[in-house]
C-alpha atoms as a PDB file:
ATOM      1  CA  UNK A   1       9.406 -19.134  -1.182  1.00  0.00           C
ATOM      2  CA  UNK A   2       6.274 -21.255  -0.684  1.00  0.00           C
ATOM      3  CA  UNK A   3       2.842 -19.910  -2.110  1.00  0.00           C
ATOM      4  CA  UNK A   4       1.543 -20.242   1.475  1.00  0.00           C
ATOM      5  CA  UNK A   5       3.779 -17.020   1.933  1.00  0.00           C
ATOM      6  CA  UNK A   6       2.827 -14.983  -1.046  1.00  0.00           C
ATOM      7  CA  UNK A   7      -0.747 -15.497  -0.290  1.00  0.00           C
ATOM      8  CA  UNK A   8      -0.376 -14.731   3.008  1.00  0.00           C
ATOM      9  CA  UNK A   9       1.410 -11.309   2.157  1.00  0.00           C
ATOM     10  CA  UNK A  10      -1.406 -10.987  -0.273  1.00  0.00           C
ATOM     11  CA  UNK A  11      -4.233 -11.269   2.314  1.00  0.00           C
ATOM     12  CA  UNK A  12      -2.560  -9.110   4.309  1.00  0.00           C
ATOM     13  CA  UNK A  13      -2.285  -6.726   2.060  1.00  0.00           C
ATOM     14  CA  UNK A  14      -6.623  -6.915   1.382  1.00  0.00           C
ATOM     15  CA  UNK A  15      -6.721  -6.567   4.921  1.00  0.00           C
ATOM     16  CA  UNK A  16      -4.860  -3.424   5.381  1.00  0.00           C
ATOM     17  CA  UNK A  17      -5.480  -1.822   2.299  1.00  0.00           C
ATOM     18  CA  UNK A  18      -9.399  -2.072   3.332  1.00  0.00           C
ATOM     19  CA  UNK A  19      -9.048  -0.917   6.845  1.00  0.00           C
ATOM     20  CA  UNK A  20      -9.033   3.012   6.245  1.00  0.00           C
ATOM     21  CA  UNK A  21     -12.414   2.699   3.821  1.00  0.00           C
ATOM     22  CA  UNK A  22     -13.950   0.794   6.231  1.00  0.00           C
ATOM     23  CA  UNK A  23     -13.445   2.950   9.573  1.00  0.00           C
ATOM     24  CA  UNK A  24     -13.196   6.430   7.772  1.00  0.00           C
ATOM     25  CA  UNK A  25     -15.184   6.331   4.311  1.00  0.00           C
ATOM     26  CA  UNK A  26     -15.613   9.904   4.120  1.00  0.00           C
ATOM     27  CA  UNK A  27     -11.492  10.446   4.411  1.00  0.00           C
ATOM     28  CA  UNK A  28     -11.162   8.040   1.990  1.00  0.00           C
ATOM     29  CA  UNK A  29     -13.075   9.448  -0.388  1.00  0.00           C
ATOM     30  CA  UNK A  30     -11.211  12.424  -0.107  1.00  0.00           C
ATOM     31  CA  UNK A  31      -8.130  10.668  -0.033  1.00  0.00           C
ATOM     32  CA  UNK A  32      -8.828   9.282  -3.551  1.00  0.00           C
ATOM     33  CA  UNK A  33     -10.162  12.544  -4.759  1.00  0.00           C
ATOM     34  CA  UNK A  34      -7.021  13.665  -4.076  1.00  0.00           C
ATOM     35  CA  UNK A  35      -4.974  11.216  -5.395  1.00  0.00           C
ATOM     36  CA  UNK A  36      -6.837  11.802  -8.575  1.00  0.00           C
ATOM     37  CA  UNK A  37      -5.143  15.347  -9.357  1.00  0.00           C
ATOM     38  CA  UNK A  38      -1.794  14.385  -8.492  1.00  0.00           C
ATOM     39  CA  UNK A  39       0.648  14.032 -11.897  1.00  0.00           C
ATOM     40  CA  UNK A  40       1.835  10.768 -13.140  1.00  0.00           C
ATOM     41  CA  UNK A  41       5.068  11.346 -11.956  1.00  0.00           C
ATOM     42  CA  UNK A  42       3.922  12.707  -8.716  1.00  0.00           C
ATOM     43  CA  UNK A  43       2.313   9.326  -8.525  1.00  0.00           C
ATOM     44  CA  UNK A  44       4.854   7.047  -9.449  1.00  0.00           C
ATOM     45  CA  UNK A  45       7.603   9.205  -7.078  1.00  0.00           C
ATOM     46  CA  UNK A  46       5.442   8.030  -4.513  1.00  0.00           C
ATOM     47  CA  UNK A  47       4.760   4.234  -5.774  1.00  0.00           C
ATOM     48  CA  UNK A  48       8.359   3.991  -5.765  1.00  0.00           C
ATOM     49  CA  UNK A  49       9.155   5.275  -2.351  1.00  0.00           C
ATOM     50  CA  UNK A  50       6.495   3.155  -1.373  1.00  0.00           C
ATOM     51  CA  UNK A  51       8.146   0.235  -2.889  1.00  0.00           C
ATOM     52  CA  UNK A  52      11.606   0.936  -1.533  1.00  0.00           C
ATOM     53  CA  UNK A  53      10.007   1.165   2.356  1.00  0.00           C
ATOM     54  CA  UNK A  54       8.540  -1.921   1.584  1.00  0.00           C
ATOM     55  CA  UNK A  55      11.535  -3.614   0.331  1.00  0.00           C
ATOM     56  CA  UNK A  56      13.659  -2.091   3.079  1.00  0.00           C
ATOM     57  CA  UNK A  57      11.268  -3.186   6.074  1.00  0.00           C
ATOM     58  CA  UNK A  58      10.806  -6.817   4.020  1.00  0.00           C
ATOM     59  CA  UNK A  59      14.973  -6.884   4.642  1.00  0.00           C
ATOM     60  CA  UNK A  60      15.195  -5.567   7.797  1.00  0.00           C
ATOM     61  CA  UNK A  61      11.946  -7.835   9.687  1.00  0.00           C
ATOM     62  CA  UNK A  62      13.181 -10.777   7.416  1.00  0.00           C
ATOM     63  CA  UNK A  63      17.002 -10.259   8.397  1.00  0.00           C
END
């Protein structure tokens, strides 16, 4: 895997993770707030699904 790649994933990443405070700030905001009384294990159930999609549609685009 060439750095090229991992900074590419990496900008895209910046790009997408700042598109919903950008268009919708006041959702955000509320999204965070929140986020803020889930539990830690609330949180990390959903880090880890998050993580499995990811490595699932990484498999599946990359083939």
């Amino acid at each position: 895997m060439a750095w090229s790649e991992i900074l590419t994933a990496v900008a895209l990443l910046l790009v997408i993770e700042g598109m919903l405070p950008f268009v919708r700030p006041g959702r955000y905001k509320q999204l965070v707030a929140q986020i803020v009384r889930l539990t830690d294990s609330q949180l990390r159930t959903y880090g880890l699904s998050a993580m499995i999609a990811g490595i699932l549609l990484l498999f599946f685009v990359r083939g």
